[in-house]
N, C-alpha and C. Protein backbone atom coordinates (compact mmCIF):
# COMPACT_ATOMS: atom_id res chain seq x y z
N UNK A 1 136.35 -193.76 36.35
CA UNK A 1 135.15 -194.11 37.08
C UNK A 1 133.99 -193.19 36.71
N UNK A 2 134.04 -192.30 36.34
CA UNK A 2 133.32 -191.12 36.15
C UNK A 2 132.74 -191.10 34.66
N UNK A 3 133.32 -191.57 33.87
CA UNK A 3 133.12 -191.67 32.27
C UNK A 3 132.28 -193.33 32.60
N UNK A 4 132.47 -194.16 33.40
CA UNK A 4 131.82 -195.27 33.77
C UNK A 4 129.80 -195.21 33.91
N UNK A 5 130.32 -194.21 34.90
CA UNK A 5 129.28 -193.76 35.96
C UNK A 5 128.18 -193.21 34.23
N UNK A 6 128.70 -191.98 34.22
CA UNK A 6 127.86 -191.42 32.68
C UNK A 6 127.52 -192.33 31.79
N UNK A 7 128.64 -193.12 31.60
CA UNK A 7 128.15 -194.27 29.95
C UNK A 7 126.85 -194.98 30.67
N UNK A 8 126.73 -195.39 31.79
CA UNK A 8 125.66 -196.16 32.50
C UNK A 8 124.22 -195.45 32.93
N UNK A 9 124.51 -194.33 33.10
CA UNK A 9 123.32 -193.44 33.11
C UNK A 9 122.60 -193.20 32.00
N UNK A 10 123.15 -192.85 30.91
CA UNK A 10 123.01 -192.49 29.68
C UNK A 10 122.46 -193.80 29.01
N UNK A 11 122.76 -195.15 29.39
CA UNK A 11 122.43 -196.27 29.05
C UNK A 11 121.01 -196.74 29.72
N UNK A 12 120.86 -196.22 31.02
CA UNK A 12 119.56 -196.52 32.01
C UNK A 12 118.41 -195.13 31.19
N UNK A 13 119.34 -194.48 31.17
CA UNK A 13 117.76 -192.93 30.22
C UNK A 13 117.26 -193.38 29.33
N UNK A 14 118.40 -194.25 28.23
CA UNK A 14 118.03 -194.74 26.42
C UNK A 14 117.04 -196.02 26.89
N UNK A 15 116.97 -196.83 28.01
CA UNK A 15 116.45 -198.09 28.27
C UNK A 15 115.21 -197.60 28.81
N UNK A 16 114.94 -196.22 29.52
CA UNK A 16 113.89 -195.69 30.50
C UNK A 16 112.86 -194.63 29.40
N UNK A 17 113.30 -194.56 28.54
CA UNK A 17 112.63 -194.49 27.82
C UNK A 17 111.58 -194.59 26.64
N UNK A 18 112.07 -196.03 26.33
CA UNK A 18 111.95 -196.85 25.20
C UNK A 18 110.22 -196.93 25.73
N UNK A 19 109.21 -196.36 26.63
CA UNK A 19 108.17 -196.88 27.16
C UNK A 19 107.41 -198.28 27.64
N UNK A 20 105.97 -198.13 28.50
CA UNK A 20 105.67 -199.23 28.95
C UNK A 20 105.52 -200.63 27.47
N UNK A 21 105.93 -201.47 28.07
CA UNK A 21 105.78 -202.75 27.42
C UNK A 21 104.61 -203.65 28.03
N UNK A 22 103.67 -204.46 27.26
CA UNK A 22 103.02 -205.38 28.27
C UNK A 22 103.48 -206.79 28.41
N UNK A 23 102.86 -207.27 29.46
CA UNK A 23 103.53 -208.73 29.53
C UNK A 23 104.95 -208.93 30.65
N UNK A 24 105.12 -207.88 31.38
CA UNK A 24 106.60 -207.18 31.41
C UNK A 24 106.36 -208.12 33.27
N UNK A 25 107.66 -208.47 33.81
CA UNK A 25 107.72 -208.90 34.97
C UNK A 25 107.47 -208.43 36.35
N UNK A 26 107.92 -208.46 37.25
CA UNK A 26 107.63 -207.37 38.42
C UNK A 26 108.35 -206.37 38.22
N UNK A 27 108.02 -205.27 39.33
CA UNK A 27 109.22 -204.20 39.23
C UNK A 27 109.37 -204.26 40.60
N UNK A 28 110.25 -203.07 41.07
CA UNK A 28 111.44 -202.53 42.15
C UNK A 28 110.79 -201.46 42.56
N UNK A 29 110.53 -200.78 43.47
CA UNK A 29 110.58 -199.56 44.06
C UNK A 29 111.44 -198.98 44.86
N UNK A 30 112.17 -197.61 44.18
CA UNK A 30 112.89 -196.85 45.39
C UNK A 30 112.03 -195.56 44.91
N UNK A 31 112.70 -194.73 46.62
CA UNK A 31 112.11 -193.47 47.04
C UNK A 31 113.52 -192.65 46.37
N UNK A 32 112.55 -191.58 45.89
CA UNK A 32 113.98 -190.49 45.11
C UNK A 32 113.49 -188.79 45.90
N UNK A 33 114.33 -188.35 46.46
CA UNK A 33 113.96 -186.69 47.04
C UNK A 33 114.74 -185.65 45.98
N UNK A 34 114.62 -184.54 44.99
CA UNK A 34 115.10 -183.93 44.23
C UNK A 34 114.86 -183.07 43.74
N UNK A 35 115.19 -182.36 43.19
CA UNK A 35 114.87 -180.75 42.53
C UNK A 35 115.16 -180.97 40.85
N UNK A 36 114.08 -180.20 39.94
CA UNK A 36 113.99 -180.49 39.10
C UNK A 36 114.70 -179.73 38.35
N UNK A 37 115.98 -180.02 37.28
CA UNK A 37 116.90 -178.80 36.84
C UNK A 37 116.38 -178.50 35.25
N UNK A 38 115.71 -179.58 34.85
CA UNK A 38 115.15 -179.36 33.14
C UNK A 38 113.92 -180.54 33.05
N UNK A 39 113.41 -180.21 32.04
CA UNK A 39 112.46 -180.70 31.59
C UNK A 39 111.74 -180.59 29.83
N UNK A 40 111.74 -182.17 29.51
CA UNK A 40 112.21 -182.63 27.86
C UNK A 40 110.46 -182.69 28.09
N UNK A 41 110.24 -182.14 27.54
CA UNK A 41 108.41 -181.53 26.94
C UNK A 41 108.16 -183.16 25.89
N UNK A 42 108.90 -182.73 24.96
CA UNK A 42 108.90 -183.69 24.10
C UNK A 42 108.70 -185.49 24.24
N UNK A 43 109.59 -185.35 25.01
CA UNK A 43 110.21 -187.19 25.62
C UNK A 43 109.22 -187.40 26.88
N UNK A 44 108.69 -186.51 27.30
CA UNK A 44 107.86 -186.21 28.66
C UNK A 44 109.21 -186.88 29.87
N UNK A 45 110.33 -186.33 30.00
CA UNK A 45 111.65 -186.67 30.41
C UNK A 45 111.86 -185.49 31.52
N UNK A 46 112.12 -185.67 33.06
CA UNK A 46 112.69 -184.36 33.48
C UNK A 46 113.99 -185.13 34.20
N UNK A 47 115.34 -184.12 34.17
CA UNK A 47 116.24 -184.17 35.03
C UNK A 47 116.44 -183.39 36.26
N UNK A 48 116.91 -184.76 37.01
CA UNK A 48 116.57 -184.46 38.65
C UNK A 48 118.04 -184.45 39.12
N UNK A 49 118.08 -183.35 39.96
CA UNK A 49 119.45 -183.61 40.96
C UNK A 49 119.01 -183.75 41.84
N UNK A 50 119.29 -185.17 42.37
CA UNK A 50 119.02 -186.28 43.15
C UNK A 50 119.59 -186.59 44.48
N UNK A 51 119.59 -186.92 46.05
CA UNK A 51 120.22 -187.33 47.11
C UNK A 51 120.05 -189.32 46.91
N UNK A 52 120.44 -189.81 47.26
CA UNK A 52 120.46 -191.16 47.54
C UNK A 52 119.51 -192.16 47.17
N UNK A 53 119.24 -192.76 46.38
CA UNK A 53 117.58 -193.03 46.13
C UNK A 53 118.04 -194.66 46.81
N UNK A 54 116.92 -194.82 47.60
CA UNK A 54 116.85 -196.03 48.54
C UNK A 54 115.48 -196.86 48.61
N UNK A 55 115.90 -198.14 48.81
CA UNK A 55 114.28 -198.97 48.90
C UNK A 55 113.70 -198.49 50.25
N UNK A 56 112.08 -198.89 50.32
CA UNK A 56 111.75 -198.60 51.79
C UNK A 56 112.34 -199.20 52.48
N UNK A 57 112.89 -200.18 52.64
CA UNK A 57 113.77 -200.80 53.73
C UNK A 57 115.01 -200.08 53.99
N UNK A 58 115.22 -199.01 52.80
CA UNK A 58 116.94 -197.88 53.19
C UNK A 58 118.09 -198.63 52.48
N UNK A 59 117.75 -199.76 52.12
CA UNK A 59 118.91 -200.54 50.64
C UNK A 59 119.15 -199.42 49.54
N UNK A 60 120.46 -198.53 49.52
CA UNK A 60 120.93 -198.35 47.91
C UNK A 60 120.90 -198.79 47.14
N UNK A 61 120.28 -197.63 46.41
CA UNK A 61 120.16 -198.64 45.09
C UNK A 61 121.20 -197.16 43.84
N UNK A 62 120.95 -196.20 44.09
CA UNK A 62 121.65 -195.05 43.27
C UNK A 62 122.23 -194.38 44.40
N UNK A 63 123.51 -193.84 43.91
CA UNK A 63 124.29 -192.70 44.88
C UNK A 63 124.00 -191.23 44.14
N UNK A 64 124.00 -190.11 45.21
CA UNK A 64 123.24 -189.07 44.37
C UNK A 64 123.57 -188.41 43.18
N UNK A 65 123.15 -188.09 42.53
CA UNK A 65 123.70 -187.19 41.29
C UNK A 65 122.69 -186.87 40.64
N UNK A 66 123.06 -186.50 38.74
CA UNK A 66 122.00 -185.76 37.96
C UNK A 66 121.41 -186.38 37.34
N UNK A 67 120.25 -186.66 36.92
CA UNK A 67 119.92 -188.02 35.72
C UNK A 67 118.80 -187.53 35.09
N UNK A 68 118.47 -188.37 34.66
CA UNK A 68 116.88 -187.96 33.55
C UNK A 68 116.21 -189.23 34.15
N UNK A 69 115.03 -189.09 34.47
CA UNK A 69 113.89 -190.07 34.35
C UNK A 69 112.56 -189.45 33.54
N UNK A 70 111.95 -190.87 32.78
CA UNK A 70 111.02 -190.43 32.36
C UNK A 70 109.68 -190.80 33.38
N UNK A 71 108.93 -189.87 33.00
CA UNK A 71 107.38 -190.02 33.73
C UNK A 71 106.48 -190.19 32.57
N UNK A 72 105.34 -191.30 33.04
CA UNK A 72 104.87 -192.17 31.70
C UNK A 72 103.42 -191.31 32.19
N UNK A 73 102.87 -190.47 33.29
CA UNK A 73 101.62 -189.98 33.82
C UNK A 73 101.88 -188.66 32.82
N UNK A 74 101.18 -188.81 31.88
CA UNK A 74 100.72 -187.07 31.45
C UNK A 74 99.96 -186.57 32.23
N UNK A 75 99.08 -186.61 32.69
CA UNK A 75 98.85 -185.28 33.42
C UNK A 75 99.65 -185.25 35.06
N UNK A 76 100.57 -185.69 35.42
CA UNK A 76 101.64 -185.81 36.02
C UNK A 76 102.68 -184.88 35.73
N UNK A 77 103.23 -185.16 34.77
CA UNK A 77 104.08 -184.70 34.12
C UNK A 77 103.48 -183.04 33.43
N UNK A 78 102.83 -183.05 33.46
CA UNK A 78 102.02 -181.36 33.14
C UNK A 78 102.03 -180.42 34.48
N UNK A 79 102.19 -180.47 35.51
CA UNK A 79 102.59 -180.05 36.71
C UNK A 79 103.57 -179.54 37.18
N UNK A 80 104.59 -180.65 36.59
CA UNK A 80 106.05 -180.35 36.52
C UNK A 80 106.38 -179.08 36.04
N UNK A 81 107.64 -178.13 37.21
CA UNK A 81 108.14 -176.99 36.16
C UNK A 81 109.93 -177.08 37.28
N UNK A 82 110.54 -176.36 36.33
CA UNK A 82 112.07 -176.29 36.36
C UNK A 82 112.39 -175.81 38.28
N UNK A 83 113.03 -176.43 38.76
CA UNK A 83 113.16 -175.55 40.26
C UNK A 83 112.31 -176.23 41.18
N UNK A 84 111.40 -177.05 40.82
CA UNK A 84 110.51 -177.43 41.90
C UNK A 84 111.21 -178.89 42.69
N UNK A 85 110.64 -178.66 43.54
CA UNK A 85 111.18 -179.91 44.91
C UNK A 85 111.00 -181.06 44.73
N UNK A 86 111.11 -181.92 44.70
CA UNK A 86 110.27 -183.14 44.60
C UNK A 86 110.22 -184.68 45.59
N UNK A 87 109.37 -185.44 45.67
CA UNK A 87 109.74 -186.29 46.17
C UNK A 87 108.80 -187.42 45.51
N UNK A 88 109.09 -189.14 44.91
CA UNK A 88 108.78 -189.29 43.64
C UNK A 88 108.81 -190.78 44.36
N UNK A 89 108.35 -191.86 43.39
CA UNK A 89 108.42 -193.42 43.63
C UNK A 89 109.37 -193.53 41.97
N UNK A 90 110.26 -193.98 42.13
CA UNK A 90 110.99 -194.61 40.61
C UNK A 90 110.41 -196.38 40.98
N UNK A 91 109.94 -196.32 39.85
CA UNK A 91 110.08 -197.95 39.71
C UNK A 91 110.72 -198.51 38.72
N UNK A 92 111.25 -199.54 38.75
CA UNK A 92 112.60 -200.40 37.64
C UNK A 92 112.40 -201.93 37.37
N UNK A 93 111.65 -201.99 36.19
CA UNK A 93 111.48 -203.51 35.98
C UNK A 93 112.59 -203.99 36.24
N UNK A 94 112.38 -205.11 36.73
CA UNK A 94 113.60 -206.41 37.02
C UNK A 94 114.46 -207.00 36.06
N UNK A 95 113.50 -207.14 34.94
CA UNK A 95 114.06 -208.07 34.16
C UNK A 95 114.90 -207.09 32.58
N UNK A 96 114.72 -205.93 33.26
CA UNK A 96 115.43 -205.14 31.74
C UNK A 96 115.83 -203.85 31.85
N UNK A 97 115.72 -203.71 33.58
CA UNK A 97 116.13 -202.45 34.11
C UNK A 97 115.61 -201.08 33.39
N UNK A 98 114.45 -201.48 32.65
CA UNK A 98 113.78 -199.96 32.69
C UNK A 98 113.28 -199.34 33.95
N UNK A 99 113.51 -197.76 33.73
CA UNK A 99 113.11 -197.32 34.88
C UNK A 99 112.17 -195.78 34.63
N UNK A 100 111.74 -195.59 35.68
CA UNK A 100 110.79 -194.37 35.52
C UNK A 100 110.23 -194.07 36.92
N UNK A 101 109.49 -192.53 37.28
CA UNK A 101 109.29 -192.03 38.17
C UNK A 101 107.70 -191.83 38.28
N UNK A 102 106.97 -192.01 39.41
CA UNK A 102 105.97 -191.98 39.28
C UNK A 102 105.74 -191.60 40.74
N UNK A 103 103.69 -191.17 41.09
CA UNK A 103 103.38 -190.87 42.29
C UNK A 103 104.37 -189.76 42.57
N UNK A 104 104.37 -188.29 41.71
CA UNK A 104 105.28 -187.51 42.46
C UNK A 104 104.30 -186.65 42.81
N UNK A 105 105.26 -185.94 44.09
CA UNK A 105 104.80 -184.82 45.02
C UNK A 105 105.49 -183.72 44.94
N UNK A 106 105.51 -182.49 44.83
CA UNK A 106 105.81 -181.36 45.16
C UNK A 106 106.27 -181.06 46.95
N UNK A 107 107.85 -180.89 47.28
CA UNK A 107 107.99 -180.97 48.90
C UNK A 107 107.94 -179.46 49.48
């Protein structure tokens, strides 16, 4: 279950990164609360250890753990440093399950 869990994460980072596309369908919003353990300068990518990320209505959508999301806001993402708190909007197109973090706050 665990080698499951990773192959699928690792599959949602390679898809969450590929950047914005236009033309692209609706997206999803969940709320993510987390602390930031690294941060890919390069990929403009940080990994978050994460509690529960839920729609506003409180629907699961992730159970907690470590992941990478990318943030597509440069000067967003220039703010960011290792250790800091966070609390973030991920949004996830529908139709191809890219995903990414946006509107973050410092908690």
């Amino acid at each position: 279950m665990l080698r499951i869990v990773a192959v699928l994460c690792v599959l949602l980072a390679t898809l969450g990164c590929s950047g914005p596309k236009a033309g692209r369908g609706p997206t999803k919003e969940y709320l993510l609360s987390g602390k930031i353990i690294r941060i890919n300068e390069r990929s403009r990518v940080v990994t978050v250890r994460h509690g529960p990320i839920r729609s506003a209505s409180g629907q699961l959508w992730m159970e907690p753990m470590t992941m990478d999301f990318p943030v597509r806001d440069p000067a967003g993402f220039g703010k960011l440093k290792v250790g800091l708190k966070i609390r973030a909007k991920v949004k996830q197109q529908e139709d191809d399950y890219d995903y990414w973090i946006e509107q973050i706050e410092v908690e």
